[in-house]
Protein backbone atom coordinates (compact mmCIF):
# COMPACT_ATOMS: atom_id res chain seq x y z
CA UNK A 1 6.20 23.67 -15.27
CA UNK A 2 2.92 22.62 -14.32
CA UNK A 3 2.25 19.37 -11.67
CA UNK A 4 0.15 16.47 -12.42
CA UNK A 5 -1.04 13.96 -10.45
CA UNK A 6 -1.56 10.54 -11.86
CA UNK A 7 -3.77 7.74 -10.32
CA UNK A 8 -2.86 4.17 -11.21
CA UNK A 9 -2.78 0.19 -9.95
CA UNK A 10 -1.05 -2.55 -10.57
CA UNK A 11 -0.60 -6.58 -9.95
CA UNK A 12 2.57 -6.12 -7.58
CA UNK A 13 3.59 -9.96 -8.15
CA UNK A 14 4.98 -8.32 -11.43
CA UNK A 15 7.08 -6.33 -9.96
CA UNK A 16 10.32 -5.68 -7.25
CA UNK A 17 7.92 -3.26 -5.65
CA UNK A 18 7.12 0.62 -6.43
CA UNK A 19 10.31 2.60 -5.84
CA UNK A 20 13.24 2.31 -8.22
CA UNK A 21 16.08 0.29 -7.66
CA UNK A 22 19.22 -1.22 -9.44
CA UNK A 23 18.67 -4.49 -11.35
CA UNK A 24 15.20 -4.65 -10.87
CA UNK A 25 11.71 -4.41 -12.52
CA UNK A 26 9.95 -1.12 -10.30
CA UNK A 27 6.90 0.14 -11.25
CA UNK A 28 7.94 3.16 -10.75
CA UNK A 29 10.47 2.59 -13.25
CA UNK A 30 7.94 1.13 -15.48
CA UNK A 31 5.83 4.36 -15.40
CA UNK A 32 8.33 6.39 -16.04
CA UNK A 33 9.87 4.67 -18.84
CA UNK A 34 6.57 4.50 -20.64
CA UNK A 35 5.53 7.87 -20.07
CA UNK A 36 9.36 9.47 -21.22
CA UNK A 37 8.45 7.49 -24.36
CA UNK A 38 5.06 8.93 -24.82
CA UNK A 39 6.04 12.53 -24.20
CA UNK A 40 9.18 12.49 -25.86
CA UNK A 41 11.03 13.85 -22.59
CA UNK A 42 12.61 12.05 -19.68
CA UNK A 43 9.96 11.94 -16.85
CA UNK A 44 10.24 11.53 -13.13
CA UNK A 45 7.92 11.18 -10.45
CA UNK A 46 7.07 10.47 -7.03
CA UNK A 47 5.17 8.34 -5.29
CA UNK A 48 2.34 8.28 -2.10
CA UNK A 49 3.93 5.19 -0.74
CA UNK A 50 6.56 2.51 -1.31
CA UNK A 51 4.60 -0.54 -1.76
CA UNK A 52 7.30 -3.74 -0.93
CA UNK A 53 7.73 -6.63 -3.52
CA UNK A 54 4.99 -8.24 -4.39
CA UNK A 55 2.44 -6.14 -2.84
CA UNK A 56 -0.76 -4.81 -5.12
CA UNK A 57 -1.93 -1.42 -5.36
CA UNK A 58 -6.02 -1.12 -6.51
CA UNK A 59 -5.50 2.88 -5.53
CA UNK A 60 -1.76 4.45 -5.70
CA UNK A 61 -0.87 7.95 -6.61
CA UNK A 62 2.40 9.82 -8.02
CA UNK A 63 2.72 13.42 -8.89
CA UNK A 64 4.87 14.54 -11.95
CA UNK A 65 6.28 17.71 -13.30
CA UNK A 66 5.15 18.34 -17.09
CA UNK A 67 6.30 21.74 -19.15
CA UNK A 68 3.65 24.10 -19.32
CA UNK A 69 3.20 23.72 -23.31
CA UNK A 70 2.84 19.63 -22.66
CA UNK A 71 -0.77 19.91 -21.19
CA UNK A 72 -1.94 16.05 -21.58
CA UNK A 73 -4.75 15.97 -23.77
CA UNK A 74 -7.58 14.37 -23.11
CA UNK A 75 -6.82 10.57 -24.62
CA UNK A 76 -3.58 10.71 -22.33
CA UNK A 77 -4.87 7.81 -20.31
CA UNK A 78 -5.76 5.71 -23.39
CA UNK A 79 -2.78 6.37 -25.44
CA UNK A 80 -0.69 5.62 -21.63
CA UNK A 81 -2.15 2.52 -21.38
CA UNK A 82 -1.57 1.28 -24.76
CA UNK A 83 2.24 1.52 -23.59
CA UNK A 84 2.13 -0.15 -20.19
CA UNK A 85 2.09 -3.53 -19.17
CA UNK A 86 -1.26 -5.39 -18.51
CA UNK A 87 0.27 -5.40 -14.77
CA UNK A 88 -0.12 -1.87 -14.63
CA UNK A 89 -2.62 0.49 -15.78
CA UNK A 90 -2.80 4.59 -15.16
CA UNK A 91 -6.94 5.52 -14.17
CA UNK A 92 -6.93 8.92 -14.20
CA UNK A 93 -4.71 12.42 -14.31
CA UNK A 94 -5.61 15.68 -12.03
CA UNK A 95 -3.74 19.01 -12.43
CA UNK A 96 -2.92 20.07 -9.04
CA UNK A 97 -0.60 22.88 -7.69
CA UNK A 98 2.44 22.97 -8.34
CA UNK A 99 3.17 22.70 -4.24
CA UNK A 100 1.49 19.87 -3.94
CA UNK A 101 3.29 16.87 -2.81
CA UNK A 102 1.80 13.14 -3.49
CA UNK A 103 3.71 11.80 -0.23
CA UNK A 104 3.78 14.82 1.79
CA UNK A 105 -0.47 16.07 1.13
CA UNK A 106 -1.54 12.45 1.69
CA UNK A 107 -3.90 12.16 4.61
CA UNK A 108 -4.15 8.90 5.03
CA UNK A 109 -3.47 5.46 3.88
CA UNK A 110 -5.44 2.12 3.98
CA UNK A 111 -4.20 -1.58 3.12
CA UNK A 112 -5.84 -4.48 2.98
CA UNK A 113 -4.67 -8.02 3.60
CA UNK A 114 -6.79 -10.85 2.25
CA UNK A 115 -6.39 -14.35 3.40
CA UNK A 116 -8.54 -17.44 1.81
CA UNK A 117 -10.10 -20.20 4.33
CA UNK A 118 -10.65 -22.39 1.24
CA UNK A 119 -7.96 -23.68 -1.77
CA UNK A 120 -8.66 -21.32 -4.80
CA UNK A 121 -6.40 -21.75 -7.38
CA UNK A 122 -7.63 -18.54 -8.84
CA UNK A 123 -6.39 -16.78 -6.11
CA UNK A 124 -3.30 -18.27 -4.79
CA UNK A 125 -1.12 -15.11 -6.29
CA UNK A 126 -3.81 -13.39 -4.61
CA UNK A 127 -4.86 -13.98 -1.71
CA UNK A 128 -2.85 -15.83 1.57
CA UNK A 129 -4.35 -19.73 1.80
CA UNK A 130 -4.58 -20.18 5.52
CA UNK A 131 -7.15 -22.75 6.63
CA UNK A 132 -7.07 -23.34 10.68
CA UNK A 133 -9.74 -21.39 12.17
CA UNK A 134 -9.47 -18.19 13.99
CA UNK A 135 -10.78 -16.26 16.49
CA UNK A 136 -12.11 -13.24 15.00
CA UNK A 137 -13.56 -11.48 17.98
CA UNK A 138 -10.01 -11.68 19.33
CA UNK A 139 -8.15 -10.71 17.05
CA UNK A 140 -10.71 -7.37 16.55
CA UNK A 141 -10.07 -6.65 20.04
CA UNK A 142 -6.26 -6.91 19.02
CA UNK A 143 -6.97 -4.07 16.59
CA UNK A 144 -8.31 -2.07 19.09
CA UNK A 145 -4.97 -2.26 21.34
CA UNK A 146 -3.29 -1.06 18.12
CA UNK A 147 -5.62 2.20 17.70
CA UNK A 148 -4.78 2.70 21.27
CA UNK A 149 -0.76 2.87 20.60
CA UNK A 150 1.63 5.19 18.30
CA UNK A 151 4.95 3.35 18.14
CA UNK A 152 5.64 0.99 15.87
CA UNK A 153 8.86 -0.19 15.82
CA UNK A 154 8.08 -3.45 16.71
CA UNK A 155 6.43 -4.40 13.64
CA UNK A 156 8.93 -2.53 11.52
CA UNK A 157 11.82 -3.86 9.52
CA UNK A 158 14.84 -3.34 10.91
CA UNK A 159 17.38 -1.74 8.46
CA UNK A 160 15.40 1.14 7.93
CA UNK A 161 15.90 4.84 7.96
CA UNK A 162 12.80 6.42 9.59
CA UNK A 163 13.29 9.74 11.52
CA UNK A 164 10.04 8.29 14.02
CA UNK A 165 8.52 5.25 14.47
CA UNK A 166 4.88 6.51 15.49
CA UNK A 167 1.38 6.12 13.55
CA UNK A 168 -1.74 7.50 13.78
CA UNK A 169 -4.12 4.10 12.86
CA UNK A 170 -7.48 5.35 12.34
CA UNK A 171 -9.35 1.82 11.20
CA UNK A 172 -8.08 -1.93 12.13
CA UNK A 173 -10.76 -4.77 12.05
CA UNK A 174 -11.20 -7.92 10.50
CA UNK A 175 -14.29 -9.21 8.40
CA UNK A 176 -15.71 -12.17 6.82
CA UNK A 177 -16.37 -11.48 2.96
CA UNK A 178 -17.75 -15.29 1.62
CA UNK A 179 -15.02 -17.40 1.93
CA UNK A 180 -12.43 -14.70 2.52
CA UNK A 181 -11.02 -12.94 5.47
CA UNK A 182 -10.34 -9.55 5.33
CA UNK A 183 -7.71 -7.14 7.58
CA UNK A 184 -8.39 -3.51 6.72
CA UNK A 185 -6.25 -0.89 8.69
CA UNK A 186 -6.01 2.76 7.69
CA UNK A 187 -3.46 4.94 9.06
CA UNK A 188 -1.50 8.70 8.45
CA UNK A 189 1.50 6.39 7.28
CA UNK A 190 3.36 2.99 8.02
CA UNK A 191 6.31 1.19 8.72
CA UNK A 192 8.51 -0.79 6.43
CA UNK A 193 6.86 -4.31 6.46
CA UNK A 194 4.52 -3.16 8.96
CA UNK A 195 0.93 -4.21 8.12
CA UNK A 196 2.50 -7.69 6.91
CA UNK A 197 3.88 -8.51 10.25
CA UNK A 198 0.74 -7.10 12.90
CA UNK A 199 -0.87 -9.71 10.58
CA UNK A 200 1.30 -12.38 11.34
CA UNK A 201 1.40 -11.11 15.05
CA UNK A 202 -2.68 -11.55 14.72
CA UNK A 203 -2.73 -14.43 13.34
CA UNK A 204 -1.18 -16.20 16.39
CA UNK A 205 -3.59 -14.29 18.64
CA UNK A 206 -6.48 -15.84 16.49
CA UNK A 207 -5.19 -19.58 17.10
CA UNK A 208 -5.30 -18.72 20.35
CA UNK A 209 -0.93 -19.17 20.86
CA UNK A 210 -0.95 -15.40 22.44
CA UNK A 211 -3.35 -13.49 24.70
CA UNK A 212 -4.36 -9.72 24.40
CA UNK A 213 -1.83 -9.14 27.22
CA UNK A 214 0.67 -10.06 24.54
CA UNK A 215 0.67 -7.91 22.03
CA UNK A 216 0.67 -4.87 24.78
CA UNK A 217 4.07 -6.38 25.41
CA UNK A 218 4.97 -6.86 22.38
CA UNK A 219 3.83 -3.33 21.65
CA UNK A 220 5.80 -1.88 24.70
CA UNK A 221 9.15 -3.87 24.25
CA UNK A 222 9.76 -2.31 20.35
CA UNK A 223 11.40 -5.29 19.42
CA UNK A 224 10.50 -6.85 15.97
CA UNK A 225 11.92 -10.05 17.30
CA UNK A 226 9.03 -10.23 19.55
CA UNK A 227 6.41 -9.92 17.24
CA UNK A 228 4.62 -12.58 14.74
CA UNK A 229 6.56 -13.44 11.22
CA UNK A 230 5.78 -11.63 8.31
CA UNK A 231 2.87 -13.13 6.19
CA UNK A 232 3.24 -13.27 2.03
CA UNK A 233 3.32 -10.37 0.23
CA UNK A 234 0.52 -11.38 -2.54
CA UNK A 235 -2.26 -10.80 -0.04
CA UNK A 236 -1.44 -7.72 0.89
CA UNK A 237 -3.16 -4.38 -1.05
CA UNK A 238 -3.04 -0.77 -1.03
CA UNK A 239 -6.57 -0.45 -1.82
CA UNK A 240 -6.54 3.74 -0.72
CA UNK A 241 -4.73 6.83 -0.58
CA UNK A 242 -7.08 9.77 1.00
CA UNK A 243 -6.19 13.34 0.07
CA UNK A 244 -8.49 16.41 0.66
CA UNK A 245 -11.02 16.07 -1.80
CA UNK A 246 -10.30 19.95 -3.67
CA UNK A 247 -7.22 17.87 -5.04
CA UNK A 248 -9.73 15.69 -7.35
CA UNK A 249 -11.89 18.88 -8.95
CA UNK A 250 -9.50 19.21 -11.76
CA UNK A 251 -9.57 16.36 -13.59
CA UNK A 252 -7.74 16.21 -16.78
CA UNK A 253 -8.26 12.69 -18.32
């Protein structure tokens, strides 16, 4: 058996999130479905991250298991994406070794969480419509307390099974793009519903309802009941998954 790792997106308000579960439309599902069907076997594979319901992907990764006479040919892409959805389309396919691990080798992961100032009706299943203005310089600064911590478990569902609660976030900063604002935070891994609720927690620092001070509390007590509501899922994108760059030399379609 050789391993395979497959680069891919899709429009996660088409879906009951990545991973597989009963009576519901996955993508992982859908991938693997569509490629069984292609290849004439029954395919598995596994994922960088669990994206929730309803969250995008413009950058996700899975690495699969393939017999060694099955070597994709070059049109594998194409002929893939002939068979999948228009919600979900496969970029690219790397041979990599076969102890590589798409969850495990991932360096780091970065979301970002878009919310409109104006009514778009071209992006509503896109983008978060949130007119009252916020403070943007304060709510940077609130990113800044986050770099500064490692446990979570505040902003972390609560029926989960996690063995630690701790991140390493690398990036977390806010930015105007036209008449969009933008959350981008990059970490080694997150939290069930994590980035969705240290935006709502944000957002209540931008209308100025809770200080800096705050969120240090809010941070120290690891109580998700402390911390802002979760914001919709359709603004929220995994836009990156970083592994060392040797992984991408052997590309195979």
């Amino acid at each position: 058996m050789s391993r395979y790792l497959l680069q891919f997106s899709y429009d996660g308000g088409s879906f009951h999130g990545y991973q597989i579960q009963p009576n519901a439309h996955s993508v992982q599902a859908e991938l693997e479905e569509k490629l069984s069907l292609l290849l004439g076997f029954k395919v598995e594979i596994t994922g960088s991250s669990r994206t929730d319901t309803g969250v995008h992907a413009r950058q996700q990764f899975a690495h699969v298991d393939l017999p060694d006479e099955i070597i994709p040919a070059s049109d594998f892409v194409y002929r893939a994406n002939r068979m999948l959805p228009t919600s979900l389309a496969l970029q690219s396919l790397f041979a990599v070794s076969n102890e590589f691990h798409a969850r495990f080798d991932a360096l780091s992961r970065t979301y970002e969480y878009v919310i409109s100032t104006s009514k778009s009706p071209l992006m509503r299943k896109y983008a978060y419509w949130f007119e009252a203005k916020l403070d943007l310089e304060q709510m940077n600064l609130a990113g800044e307390i986050l770099k500064n911590h490692t446990n979570f478990q505040c902003f972390s569902k609560v029926k989960t099974e996690v063995t630690t609660f701790d991140c390493d976030i690398k990036k977390a900063f806010w930015e105007m793009r036209n008449d969009q604002l933008i959350f981008t935070i990059e970490a080694n891994r997150f939290l069930r519903g994590m980035v969705r609720s240290v935006v709502g927690t944000m957002i209540e620092i931008g209308l100025g309802n809770w200080e800096l001070s705050d969120l240090t509390n809010i941070l120290n007590s690891k109580d998700r009941q402390k911390a802002g509501r979760s914001v919709p899922a359709h603004g929220l994108y995994l836009i990156q998954v970083e592994y060392p760059k040797a992984i991408f030399d052997a590309k195979c379609s």
